[in-house]
Protein backbone atom coordinates (compact mmCIF):
# COMPACT_ATOMS: atom_id res chain seq x y z
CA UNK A 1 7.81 -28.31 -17.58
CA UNK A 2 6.63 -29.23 -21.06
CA UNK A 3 3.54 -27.22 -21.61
CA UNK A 4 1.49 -30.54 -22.40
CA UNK A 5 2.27 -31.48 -18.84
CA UNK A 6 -0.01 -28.44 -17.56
CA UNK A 7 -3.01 -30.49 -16.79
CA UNK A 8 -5.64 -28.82 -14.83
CA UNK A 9 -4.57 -30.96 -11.46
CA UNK A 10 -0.80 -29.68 -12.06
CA UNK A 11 -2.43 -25.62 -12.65
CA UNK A 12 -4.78 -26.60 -9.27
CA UNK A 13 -2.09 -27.81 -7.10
CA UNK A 14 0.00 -24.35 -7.93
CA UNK A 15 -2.47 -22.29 -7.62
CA UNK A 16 -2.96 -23.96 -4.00
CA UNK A 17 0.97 -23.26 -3.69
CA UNK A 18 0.87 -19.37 -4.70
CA UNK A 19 0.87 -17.11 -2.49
CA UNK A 20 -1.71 -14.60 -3.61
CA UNK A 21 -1.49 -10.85 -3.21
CA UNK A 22 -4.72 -10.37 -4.29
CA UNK A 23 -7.91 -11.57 -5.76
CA UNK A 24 -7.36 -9.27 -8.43
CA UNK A 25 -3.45 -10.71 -9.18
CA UNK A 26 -4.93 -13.74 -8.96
CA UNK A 27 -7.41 -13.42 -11.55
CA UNK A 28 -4.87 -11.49 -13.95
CA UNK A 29 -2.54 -14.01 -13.76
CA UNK A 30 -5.24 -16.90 -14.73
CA UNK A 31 -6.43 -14.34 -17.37
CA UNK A 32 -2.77 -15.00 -18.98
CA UNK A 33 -2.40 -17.96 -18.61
CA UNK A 34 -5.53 -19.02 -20.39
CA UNK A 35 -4.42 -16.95 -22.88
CA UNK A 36 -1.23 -18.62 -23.79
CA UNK A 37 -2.74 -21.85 -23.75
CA UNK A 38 -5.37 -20.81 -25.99
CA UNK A 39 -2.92 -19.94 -28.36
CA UNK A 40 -1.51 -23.26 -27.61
CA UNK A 41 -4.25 -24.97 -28.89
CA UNK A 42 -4.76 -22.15 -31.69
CA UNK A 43 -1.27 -23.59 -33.31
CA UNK A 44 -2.26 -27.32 -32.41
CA UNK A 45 0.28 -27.93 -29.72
CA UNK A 46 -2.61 -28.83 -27.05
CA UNK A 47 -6.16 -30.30 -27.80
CA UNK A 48 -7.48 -28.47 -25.18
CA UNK A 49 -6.92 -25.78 -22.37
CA UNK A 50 -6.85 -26.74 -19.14
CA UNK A 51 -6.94 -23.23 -17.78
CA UNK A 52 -10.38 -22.85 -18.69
CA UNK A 53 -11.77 -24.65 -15.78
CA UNK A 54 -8.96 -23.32 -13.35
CA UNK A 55 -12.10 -21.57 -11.20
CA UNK A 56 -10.47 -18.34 -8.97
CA UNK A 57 -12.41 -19.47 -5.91
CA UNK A 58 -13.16 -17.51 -2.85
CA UNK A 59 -9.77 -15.30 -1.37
CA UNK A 60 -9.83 -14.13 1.90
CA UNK A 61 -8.16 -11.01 2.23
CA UNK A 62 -6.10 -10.48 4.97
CA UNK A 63 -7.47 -8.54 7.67
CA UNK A 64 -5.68 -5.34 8.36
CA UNK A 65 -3.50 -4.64 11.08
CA UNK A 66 -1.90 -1.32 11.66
CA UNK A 67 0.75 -0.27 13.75
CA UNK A 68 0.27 0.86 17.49
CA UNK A 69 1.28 4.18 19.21
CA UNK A 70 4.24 2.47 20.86
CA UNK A 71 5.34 0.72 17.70
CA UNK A 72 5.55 3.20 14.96
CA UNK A 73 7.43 4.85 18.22
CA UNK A 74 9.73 2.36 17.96
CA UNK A 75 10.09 2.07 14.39
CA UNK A 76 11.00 5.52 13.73
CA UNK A 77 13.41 5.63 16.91
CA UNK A 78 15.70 2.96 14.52
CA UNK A 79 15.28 4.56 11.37
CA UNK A 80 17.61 6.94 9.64
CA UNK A 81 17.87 9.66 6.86
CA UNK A 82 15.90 10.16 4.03
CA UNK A 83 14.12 6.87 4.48
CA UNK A 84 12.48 7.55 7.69
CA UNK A 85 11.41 10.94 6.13
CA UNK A 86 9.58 9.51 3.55
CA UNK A 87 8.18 7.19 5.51
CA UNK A 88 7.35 9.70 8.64
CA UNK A 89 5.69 11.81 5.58
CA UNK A 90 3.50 8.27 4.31
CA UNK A 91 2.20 8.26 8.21
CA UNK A 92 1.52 11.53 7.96
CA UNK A 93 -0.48 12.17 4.83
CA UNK A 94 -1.55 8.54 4.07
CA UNK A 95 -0.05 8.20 0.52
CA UNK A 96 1.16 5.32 -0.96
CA UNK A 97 4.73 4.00 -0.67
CA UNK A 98 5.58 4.32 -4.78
CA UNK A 99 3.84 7.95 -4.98
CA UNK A 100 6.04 9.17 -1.67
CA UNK A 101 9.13 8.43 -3.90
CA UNK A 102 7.60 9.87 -7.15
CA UNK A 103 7.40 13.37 -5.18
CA UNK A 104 9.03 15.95 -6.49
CA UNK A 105 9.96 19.71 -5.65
CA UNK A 106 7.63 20.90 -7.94
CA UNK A 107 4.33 19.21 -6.18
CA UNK A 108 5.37 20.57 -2.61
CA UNK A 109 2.92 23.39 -2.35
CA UNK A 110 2.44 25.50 1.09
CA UNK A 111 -0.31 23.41 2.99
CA UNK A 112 -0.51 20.18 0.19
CA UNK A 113 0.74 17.99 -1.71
CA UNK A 114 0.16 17.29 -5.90
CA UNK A 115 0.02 13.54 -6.05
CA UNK A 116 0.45 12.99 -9.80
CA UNK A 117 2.68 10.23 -10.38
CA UNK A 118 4.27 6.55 -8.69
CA UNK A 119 7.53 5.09 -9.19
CA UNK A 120 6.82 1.49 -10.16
CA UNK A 121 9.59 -1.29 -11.24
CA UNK A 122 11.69 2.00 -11.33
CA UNK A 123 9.95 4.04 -14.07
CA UNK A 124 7.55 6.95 -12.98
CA UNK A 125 4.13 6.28 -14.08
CA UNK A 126 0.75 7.73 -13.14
CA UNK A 127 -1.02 6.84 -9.99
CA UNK A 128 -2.63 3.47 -9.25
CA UNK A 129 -6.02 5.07 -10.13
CA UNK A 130 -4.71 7.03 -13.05
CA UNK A 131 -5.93 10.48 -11.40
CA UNK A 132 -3.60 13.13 -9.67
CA UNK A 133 -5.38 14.43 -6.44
CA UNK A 134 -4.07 17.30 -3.86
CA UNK A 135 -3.13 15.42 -0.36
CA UNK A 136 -3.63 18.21 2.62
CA UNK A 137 -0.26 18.19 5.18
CA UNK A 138 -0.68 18.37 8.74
CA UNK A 139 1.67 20.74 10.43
CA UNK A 140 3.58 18.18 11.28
CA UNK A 141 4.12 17.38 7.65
CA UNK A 142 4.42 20.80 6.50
CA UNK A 143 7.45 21.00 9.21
CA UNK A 144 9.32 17.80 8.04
CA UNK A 145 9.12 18.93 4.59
CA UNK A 146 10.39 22.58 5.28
CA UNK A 147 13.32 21.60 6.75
CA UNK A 148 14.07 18.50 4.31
CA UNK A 149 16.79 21.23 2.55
CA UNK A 150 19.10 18.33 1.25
CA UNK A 151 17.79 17.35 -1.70
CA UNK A 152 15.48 20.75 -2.53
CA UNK A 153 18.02 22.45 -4.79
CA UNK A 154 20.24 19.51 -5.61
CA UNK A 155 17.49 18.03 -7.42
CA UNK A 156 13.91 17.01 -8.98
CA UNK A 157 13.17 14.33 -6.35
CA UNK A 158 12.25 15.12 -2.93
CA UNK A 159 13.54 11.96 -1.54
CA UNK A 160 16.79 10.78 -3.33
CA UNK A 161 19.86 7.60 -3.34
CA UNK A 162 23.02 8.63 -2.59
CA UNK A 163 23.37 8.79 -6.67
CA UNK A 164 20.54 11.07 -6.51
CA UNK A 165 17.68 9.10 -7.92
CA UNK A 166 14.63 8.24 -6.56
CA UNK A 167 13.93 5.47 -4.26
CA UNK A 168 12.71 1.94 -5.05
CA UNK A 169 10.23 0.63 -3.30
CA UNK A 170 12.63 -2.34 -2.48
CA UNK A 171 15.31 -0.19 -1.57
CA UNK A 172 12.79 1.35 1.02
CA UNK A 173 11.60 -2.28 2.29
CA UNK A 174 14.76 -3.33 3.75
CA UNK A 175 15.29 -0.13 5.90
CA UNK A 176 11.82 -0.80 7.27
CA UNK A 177 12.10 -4.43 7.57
CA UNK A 178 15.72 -3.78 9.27
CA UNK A 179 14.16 -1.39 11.70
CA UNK A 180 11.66 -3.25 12.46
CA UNK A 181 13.71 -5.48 13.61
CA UNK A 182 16.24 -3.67 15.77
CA UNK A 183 13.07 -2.07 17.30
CA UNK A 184 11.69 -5.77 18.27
CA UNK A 185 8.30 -4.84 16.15
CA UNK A 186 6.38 -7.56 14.30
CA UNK A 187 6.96 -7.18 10.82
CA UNK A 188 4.42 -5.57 8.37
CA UNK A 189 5.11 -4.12 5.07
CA UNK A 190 5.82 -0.39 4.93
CA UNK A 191 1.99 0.21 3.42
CA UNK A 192 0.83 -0.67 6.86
CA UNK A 193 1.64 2.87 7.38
CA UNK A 194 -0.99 4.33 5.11
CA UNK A 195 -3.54 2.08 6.72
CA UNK A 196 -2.69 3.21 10.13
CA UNK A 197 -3.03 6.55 8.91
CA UNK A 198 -6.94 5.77 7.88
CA UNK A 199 -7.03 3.90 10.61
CA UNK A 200 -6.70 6.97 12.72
CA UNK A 201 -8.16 9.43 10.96
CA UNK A 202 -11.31 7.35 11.27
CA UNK A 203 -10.93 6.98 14.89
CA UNK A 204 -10.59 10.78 15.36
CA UNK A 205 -14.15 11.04 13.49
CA UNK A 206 -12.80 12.83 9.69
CA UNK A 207 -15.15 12.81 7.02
CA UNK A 208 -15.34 9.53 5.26
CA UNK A 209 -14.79 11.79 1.77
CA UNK A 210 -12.30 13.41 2.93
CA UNK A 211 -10.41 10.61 4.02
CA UNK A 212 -11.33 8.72 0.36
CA UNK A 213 -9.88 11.98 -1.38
CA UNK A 214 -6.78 12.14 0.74
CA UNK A 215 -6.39 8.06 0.00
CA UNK A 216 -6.95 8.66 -3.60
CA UNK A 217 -9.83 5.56 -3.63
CA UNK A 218 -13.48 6.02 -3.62
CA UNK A 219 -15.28 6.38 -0.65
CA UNK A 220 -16.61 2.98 -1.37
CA UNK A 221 -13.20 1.34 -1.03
CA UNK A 222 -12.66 3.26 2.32
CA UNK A 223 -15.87 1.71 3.79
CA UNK A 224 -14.97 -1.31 2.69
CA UNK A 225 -11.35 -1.96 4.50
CA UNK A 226 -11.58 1.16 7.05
CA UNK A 227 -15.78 1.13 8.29
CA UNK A 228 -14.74 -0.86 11.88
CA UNK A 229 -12.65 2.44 12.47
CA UNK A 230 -15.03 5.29 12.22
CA UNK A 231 -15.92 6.98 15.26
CA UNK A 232 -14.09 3.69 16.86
CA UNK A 233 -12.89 5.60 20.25
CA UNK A 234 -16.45 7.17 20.78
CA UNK A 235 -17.99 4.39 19.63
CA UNK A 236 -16.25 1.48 21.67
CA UNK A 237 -16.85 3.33 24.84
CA UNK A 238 -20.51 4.42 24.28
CA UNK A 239 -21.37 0.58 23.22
CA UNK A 240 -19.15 -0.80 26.18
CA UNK A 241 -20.73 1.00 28.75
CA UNK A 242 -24.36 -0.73 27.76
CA UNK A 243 -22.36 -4.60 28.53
CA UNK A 244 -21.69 -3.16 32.10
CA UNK A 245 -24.44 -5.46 33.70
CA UNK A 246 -24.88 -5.80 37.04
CA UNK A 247 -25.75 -9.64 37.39
């Protein structure tokens, strides 16, 4: 389309269409936008911008939904090799998909891990929040990683390709989706294991600070998406038990 066709109805009616990840995506992408145009108009190809009144709105964000006992049961029963590693150790520690395949030998430490980096449209970059953090392993974790020998003197990575490089996030996707699907389990993206990690954690009654410092995101952020889980088992049953009316 010939940028004087972008009229604001045309920018409203895809911005109706998009499928937004976040309000935050959303937002950046506007921010662009509006900036090209601008220039645009700058070098006298448009009068005006249209993005300028292209208002972000309200965005629901999607409510989140982790997986079950039986299902992450199910999952792992389908998947296979250094994929359902990773992915056992993202359940395990709560880290997020891009830093499990930026791990590497030299950030295993006895009882936790050095969370420094992500992998991110395949480069290694720093973390989402631009800070490294320790992550504390759970025995279980400590156990999967001790006798992960495959890759821990072929190597940097910790998880690795058959070429030996580290894993894509997409790569990673379609394992999950595929065993997902073999394992009849409604699909959710492979973060959903990070939130059912919180989602846990909170349940079992950890330390809201702890948790956020595990997560790598303020405790804040942890209230915000995780606060209907804390103390949820206790909780549920002590509140329950007051509805018990005898009519």
């Amino acid at each position: 389309m010939d940028v004087k066709e972008l009229t604001l109805p045309v920018l409203r009616q895809a911005d109706r269409e998009q499928e937004w990840k976040s309000q935050k995506t959303r937002r950046d992408c506007q921010s662009v936008l509006a900036g090209v145009l601008q220039w645009c108009v700058k070098e006298g190809v448009l009068e005006a911008n249209p993005a300028r009144a292209l208002v972000s709105g309200r965005w629901q964000r999607p409510e989140i939904d982790p997986f079950t006992d039986d299902e992450i049961r199910a999952i792992f029963s389908e998947l296979r090799g250094q994929p359902a590693l990773l992915y056992r150790l993202m359940l395990e520690t709560g880290m997020r998909t891009g830093e499990a395949c930026a791990l590497q030998w030299g950030d295993v430490e006895e009882t936790c891990l050095r969370v420094q980096a992500t992998i991110w449209e395949g480069e290694r970059k720093s973390t989402k929040t631009h800070q490294a953090r320790k992550v504390a392993l759970t025995s279980s974790a400590i156990a999967l990683l001790k006798g992960h020998t495959e890759t821990r003197f072929a190597g940097t990575w910790v998880f690795t390709t058959i070429k030996g490089n580290a894993y894509s996030e997409e790569h990673l996707t379609d394992a999950f989706r595929a065993a997902c699907e073999r394992a009849g389990v409604r699909y959710r993206r492979p973060y959903t294991l990070r939130h059912t990690f919180a989602s846990k954690a909170l349940s079992a009654g950890v330390e809201v600070a702890w948790l956020a410092q595990q997560l790598g995101d303020r405790v804040e952020t942890v209230l915000r998406h995780y606060a209907r889980w804390i103390g949820s088992a206790e909780r549920d049953a002590r509140e329950l038990a007051k509805l018990e009316f005898r009519w």
